[in-house]
Protein backbone atom coordinates (compact mmCIF):
# COMPACT_ATOMS: atom_id res chain seq x y z
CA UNK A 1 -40.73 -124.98 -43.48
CA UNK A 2 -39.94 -122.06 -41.38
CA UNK A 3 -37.34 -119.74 -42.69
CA UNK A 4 -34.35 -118.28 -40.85
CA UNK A 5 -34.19 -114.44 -40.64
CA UNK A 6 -31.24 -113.07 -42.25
CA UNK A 7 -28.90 -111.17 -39.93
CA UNK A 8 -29.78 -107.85 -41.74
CA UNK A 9 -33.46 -108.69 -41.62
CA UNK A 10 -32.81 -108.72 -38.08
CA UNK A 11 -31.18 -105.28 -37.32
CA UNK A 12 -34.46 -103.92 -39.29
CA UNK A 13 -36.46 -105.18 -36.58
CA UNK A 14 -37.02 -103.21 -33.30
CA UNK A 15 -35.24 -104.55 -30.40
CA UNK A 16 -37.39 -105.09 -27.88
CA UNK A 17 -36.54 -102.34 -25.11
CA UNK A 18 -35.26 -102.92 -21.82
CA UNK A 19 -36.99 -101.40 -18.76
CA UNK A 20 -35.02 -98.10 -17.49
CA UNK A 21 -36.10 -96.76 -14.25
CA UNK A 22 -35.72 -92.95 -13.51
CA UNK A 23 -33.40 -93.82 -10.70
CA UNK A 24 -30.90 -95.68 -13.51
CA UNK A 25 -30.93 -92.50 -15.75
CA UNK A 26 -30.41 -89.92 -12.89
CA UNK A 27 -27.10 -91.82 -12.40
CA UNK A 28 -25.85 -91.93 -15.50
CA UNK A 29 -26.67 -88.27 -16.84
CA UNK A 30 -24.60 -87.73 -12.95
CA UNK A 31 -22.00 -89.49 -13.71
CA UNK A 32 -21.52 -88.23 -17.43
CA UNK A 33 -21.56 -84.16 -16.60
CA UNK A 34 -19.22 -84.91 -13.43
CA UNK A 35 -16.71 -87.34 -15.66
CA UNK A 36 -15.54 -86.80 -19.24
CA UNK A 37 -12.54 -88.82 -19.88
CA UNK A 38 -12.78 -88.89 -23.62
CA UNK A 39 -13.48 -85.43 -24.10
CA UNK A 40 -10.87 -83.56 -22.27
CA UNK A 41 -8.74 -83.78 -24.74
CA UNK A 42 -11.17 -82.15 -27.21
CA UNK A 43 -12.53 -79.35 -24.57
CA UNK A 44 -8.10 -78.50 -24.05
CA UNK A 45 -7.90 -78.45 -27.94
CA UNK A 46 -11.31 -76.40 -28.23
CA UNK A 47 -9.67 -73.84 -25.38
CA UNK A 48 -6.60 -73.65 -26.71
CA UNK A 49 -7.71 -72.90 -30.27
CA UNK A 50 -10.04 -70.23 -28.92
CA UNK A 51 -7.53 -68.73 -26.81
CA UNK A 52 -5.32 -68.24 -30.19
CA UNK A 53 -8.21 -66.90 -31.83
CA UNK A 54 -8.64 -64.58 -29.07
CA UNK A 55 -5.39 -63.54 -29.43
CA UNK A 56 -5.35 -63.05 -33.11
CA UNK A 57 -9.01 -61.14 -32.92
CA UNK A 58 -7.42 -58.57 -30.29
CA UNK A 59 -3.79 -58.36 -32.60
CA UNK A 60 -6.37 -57.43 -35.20
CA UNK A 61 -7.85 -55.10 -32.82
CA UNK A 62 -5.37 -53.49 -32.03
CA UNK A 63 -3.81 -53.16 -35.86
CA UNK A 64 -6.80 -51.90 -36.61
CA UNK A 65 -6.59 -48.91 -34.54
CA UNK A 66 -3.13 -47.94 -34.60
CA UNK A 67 -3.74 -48.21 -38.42
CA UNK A 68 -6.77 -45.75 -38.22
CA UNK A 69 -4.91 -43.67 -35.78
CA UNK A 70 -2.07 -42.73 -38.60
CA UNK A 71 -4.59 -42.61 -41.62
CA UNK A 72 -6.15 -39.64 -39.30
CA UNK A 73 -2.94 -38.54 -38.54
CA UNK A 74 -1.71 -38.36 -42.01
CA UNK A 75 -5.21 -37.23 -43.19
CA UNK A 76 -5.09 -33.66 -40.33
CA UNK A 77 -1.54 -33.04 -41.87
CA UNK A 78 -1.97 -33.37 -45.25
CA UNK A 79 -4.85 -31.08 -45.02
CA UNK A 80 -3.15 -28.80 -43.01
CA UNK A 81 -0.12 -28.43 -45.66
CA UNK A 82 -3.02 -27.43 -48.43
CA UNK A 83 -4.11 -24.69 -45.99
CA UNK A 84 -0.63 -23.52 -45.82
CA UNK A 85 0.09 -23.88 -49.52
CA UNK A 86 -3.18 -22.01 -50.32
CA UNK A 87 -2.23 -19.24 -47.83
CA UNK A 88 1.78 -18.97 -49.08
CA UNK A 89 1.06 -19.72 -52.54
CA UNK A 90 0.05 -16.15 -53.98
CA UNK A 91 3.76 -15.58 -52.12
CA UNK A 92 5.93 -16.54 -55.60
CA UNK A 93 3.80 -14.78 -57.80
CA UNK A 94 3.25 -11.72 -55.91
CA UNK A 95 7.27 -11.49 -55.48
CA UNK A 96 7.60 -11.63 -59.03
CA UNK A 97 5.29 -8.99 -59.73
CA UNK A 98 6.94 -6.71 -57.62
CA UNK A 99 9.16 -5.55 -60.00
CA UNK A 100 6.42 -4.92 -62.40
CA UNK A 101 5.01 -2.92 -60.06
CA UNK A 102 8.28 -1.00 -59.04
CA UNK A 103 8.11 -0.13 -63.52
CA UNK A 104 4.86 1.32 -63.12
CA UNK A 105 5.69 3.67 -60.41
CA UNK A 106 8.48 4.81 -61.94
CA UNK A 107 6.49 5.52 -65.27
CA UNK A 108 3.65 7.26 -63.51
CA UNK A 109 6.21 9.53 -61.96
CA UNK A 110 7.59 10.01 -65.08
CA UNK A 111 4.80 10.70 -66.87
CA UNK A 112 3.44 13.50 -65.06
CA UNK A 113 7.34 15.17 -64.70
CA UNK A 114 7.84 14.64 -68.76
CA UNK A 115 6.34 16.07 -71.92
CA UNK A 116 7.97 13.30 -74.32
CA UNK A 117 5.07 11.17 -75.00
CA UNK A 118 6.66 8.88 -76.76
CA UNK A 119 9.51 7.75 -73.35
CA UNK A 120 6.21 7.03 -71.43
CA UNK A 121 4.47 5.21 -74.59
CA UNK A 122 8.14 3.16 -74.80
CA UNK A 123 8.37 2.53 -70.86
CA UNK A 124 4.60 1.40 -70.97
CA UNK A 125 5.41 -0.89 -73.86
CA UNK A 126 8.34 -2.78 -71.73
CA UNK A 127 6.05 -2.50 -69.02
CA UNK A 128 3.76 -5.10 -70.79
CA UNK A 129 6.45 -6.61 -72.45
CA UNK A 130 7.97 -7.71 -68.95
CA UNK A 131 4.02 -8.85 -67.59
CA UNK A 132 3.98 -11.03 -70.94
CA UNK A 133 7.13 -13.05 -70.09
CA UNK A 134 5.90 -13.10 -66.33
CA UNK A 135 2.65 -15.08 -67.54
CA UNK A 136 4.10 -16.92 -69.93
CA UNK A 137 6.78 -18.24 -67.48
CA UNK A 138 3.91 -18.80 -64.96
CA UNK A 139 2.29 -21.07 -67.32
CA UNK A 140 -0.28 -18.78 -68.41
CA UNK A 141 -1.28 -18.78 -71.49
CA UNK A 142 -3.48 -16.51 -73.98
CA UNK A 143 -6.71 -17.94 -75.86
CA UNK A 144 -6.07 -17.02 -79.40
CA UNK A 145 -9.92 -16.48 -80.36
CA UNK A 146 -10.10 -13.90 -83.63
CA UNK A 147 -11.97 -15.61 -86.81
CA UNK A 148 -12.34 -18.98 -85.30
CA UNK A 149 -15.47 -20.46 -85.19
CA UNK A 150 -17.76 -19.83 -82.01
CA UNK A 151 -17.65 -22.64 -79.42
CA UNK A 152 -19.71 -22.57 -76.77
CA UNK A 153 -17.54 -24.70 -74.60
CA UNK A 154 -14.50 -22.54 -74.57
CA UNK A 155 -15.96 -19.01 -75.72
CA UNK A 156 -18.71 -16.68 -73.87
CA UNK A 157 -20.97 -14.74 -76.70
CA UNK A 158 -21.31 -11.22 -75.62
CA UNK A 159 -23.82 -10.51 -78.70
CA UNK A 160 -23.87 -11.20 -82.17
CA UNK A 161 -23.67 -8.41 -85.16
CA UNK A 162 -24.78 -8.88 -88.72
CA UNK A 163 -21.82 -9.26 -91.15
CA UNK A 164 -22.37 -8.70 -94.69
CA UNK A 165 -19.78 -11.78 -96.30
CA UNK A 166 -20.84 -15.01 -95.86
CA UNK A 167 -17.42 -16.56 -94.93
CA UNK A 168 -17.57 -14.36 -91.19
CA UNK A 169 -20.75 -15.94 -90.35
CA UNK A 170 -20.72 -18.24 -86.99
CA UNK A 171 -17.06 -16.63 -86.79
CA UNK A 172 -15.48 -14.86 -83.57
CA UNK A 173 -15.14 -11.20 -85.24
CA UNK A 174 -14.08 -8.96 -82.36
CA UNK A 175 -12.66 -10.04 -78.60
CA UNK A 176 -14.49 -7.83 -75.53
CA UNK A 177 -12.03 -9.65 -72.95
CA UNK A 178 -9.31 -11.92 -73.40
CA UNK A 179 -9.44 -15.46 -72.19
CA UNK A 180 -6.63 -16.90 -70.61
CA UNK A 181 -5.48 -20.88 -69.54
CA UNK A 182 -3.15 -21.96 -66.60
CA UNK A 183 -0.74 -24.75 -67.53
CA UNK A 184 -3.97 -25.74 -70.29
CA UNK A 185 -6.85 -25.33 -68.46
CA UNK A 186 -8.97 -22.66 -68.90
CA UNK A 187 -8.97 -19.68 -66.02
CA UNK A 188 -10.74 -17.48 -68.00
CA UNK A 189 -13.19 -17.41 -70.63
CA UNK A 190 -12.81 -15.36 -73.70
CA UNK A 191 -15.54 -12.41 -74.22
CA UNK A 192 -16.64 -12.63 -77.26
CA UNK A 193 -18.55 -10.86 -80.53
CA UNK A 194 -19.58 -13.47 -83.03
CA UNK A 195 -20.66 -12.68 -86.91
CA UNK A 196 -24.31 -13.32 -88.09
C-alpha cells in the first residue's frame, strides 16, 4: 500500500526548479527598476516624511542658534555689569566717608592751632564714634575675640605667652589686630596672643 503525502509533507519538499535563462532575468530586473507601481506610494510617503524631518532638523537648527546667540548675549552683558559694579562700587562707601574725612581735617587743624587737649581728645572720640556707625551701617561687623578659646579657623596666633592660672590656658589673652566680618563673613582675621 502506497501512502499519500500529506499536503504539508509536500511544501517540505523542494520543488523541482524551473529552467531560467539569463535573457528571462535581464527582463525582469528591467522591467522592475523602470516600473514600481506598488511602491510609489511608499517612496511619496518616505519623501514626504523626510522632507518634514528636514524641516524640523533645520527649525531645530536654527533654534539652536538664535538660542546660543542670546545666552552669549546675555552672558557679555552680565559680565560687563560686574565690571561696572566692581569699578562704581567703592563709589557709596567712599561718599560716605567723606565726611569722616572732612572731621579729621578739621581736628588736625585744630589740633596744632589749640592747647586744650582735651577738645582734640573729644573731637577724636566723635571722630571714631561716627566711623563706628559708618561700619556698622555698612554691615561690618567687629570679631569679639578677648578670653575665648583659640580657634584656628576664625583666629590667626601671633605667639603664645605663658600664663600663670590655669583657667587662661588655650584662651585668646590680648588682640594685636582686630578682625572684622562683612554682612557675616569674615574680611579679616583677628591677630591674636593666646595663653599657655
Amino acid at each position: 500500500m502506497v501512502k499519500k503525502k500529506s499536503q504539508e509533507e509536500r511544501h517540505d519538499e523542494p520543488t523541482p526548479k524551473k529552467k531560467v535563462t539569463d535573457n528571462q532575468i535581464n527582463t525582469e530586473n528591467d522591467a522592475s527598476r523602470q516600473h514600481v507601481p506598488e511602491d510609489e506610494p511608499e517612496a511619496a510617503v518616505k519623501s514626504q516624511a523626510e522632507e518634514e524631518l528636514l524641516g524640523k532638523l533645520t527649525e531645530m537648527q536654527d533654534r539652536y542658534l538664535r538660542l546660543s546667540a542670546e545666552f552669549d548675549n546675555y552672558r557679555k552683558r552680565t559680565l560687563k555689569e560686574k565690571i561696572e559694579l566692581s569699578q562704581s562700587g567703592g563709589e557709596s562707601v567712599i561718599k560716605s566717608l567723606l565726611p569722616v574725612i572732612d572731621d579729621f581735617d578739621r581736628a588736625m587743624n585744630s589740633m596744632r592751632s589749640t592747647s586744650d587737649y582735651n577738645a582734640v581728645k573729644e573731637g577724636l572720640e566723635l571722630i571714631y564714634s561716627k566711623i563706628n556707625d559708618f561700619l556698622k551701617q555698612n554691615g561690618v561687623k567687629e570679631i569679639e575675640v578677648m578670653n575665648e578659646a583659640f580657634n584656628g579657623d576664625f583666629h590667626e596666633a601671633v605667639t603664645t605667652v605663658a600664663v600663670e592660672d590655669d583657667k587662661l590656658k588655650g584662651l585668646i589673652i590680648d588682640v594685636t589686630q582686630k578682625g572684622y566680618t562683612l554682612n557675616d563673613k569674615v574680611i579679616r582675621y583677628p591677630k591674636v596672643v593666646v595663653g599657655e
